[in-house]
Protein backbone atom coordinates (compact mmCIF):
# COMPACT_ATOMS: atom_id res chain seq x y z
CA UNK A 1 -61.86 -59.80 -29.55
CA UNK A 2 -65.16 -60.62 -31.68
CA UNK A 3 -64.34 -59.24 -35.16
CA UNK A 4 -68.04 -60.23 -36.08
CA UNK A 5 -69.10 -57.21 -34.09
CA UNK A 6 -66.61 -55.18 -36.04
CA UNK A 7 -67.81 -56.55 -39.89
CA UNK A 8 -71.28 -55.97 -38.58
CA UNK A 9 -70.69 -52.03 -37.82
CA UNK A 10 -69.50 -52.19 -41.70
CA UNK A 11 -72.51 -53.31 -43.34
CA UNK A 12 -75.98 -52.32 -43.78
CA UNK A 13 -78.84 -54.50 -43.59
CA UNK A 14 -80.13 -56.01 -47.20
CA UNK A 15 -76.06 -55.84 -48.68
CA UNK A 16 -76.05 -60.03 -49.03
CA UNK A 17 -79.09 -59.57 -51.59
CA UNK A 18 -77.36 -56.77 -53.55
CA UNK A 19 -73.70 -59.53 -53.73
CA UNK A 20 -76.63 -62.04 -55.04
CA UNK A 21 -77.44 -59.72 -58.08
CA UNK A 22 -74.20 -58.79 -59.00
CA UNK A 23 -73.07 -60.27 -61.95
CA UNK A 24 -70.49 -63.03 -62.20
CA UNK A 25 -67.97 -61.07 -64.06
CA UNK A 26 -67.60 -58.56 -61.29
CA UNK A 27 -66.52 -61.12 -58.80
CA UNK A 28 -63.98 -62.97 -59.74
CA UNK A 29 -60.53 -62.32 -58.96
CA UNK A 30 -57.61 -60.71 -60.96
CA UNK A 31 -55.50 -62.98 -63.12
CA UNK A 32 -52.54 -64.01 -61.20
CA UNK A 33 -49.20 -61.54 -62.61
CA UNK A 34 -47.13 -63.70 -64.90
CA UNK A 35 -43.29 -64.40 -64.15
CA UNK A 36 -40.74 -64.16 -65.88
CA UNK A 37 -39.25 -67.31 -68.01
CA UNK A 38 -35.70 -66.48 -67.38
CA UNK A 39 -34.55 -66.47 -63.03
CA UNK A 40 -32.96 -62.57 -62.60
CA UNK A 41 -29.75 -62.02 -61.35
CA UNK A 42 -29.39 -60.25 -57.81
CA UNK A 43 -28.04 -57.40 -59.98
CA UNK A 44 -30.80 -56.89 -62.56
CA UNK A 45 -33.04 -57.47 -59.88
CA UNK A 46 -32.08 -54.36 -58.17
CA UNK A 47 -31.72 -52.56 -61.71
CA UNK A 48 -35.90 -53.46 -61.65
CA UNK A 49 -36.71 -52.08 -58.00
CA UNK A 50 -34.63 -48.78 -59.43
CA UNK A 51 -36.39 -48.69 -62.15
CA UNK A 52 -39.83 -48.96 -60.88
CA UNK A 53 -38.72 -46.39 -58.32
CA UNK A 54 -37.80 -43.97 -60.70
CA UNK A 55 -40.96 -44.53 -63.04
CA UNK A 56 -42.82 -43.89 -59.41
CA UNK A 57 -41.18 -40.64 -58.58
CA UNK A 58 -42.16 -39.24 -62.36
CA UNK A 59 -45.68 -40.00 -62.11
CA UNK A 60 -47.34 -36.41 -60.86
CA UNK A 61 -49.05 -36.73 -57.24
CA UNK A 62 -51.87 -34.98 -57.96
CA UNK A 63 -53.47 -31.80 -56.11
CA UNK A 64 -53.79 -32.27 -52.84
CA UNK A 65 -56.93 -30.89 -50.43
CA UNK A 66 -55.66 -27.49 -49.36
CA UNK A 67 -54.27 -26.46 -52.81
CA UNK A 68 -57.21 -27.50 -54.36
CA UNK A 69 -59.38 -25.50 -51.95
CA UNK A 70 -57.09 -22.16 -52.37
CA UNK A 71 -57.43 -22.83 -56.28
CA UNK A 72 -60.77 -21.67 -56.06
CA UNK A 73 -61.02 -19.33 -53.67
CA UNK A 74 -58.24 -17.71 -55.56
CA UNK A 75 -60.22 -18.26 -58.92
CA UNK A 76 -63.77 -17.40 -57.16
CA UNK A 77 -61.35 -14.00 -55.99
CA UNK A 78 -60.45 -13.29 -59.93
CA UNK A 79 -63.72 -13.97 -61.63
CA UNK A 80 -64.98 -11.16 -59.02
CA UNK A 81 -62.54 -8.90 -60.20
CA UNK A 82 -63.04 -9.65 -63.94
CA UNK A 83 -66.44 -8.20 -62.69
CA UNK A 84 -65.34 -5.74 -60.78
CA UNK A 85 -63.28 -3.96 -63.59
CA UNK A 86 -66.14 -4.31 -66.09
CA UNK A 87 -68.48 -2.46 -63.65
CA UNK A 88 -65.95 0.47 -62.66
CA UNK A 89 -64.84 0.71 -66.18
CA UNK A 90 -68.39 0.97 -67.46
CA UNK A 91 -69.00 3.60 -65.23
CA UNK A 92 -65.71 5.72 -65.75
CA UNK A 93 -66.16 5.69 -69.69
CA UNK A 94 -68.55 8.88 -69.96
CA UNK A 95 -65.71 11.27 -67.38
CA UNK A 96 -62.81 9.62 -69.76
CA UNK A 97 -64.54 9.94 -73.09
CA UNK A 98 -63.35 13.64 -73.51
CA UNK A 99 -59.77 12.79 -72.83
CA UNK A 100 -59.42 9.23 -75.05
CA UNK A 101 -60.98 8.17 -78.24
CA UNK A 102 -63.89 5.69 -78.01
CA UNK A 103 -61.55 2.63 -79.80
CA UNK A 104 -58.16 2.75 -77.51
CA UNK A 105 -60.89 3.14 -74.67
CA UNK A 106 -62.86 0.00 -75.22
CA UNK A 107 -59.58 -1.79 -76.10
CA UNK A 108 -58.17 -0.60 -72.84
CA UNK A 109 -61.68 -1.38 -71.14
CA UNK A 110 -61.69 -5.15 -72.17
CA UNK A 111 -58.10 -5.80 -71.52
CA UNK A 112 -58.26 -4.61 -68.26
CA UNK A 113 -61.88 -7.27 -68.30
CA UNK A 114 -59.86 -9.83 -69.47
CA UNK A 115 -56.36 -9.18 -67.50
CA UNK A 116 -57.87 -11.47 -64.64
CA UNK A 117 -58.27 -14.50 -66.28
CA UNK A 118 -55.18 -14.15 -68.28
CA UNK A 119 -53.20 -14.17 -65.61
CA UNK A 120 -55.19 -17.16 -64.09
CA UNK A 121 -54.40 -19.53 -66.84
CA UNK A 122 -50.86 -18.11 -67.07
CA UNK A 123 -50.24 -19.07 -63.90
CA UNK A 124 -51.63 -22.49 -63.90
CA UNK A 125 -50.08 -23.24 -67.32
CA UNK A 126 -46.54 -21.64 -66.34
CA UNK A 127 -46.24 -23.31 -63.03
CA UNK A 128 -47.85 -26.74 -64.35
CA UNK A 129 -44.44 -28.72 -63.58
CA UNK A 130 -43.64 -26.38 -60.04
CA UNK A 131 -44.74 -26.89 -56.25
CA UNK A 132 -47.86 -25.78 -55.40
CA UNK A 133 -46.80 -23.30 -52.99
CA UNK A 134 -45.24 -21.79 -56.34
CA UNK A 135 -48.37 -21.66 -57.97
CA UNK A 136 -50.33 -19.97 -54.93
CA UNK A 137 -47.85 -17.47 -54.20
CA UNK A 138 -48.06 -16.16 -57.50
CA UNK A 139 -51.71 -16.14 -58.09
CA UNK A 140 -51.90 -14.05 -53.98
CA UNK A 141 -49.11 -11.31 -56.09
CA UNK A 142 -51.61 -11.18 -59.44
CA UNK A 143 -54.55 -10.64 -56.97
CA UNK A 144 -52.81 -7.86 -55.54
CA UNK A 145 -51.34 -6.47 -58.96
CA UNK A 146 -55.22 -6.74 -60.36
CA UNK A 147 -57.15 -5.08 -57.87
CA UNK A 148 -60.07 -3.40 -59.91
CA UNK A 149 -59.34 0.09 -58.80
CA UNK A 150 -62.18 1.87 -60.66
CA UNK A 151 -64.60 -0.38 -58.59
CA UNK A 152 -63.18 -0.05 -55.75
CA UNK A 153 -62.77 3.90 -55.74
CA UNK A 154 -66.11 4.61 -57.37
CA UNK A 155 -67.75 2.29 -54.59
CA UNK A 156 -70.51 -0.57 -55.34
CA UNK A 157 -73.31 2.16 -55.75
């Protein structure tokens, strides 16, 4: 098996010129780790591996592709109704204003405008430490709890 072929698949043409004008400090290798002075027992030996283990398992992972990509559909989902209830609440204020005073309505108005992206950040700062499964499962039940009704009863017109 020719492993030339294989480097050569890797490469584009013109890469040996762009090595040439690297500089120095970029090439050279990492220092060698330094040992310890004192041998280790068998014992404290394995008290290292556990240790390293358990400093490994408390590092966070990260958000992986799928999460990430539910994130913000779920987030492009709430800043739509954000919009939403500022549209259908717009329009309902001149059939409510007879019933509630202007000041509890706009107060009502922008927390209902707002109620979206509370809940957003709520979630991801409450669940912060959770599975992600957590986290999407309760940002699908605020999407269903925040449905901007006005909108959607008055229609888009």
């Amino acid at each position: 098996m020719n492993s030339d072929g294989d480097d050569d698949a890797l490469s584009w043409d013109g890469d040996d010129a762009l090595e040439a004008r690297r500089p120095e400090a970029r090439r050279r290798e990492p220092a060698p780790a330094l040992k310890p002075a004192v041998p280790a027992s068998a014992d404290s030996a394995a008290d290292v591996v556990a240790d390293a283990e358990a400093d490994a398992g408390d590092e966070p992972g990260g958000v992986g592709t799928v999460t990430l990509l539910l994130l913000g559909i779920l987030g492009g989902i709430y800043l739509l109704f954000t919009i939403g209830w500022l549209i259908g609440g717009v329009r309902m204020q001149a059939p409510v204003m007879f019933t509630l005073p202007a000041v509890l309505y706009q107060g009502a108005l922008w927390l209902a405008v707002l109620a979206p992206a509370l809940w957003f950040a709520a979630v991801l700062v409450a669940t912060r430490g959770s599975k992600d499964w957590v986290r999407i499962v309760w940002l699908i039940a605020g999407a269903a709890l925040l449905v901007p009704w006005p909108f959607v009863a008055g229609g888009a017109a």
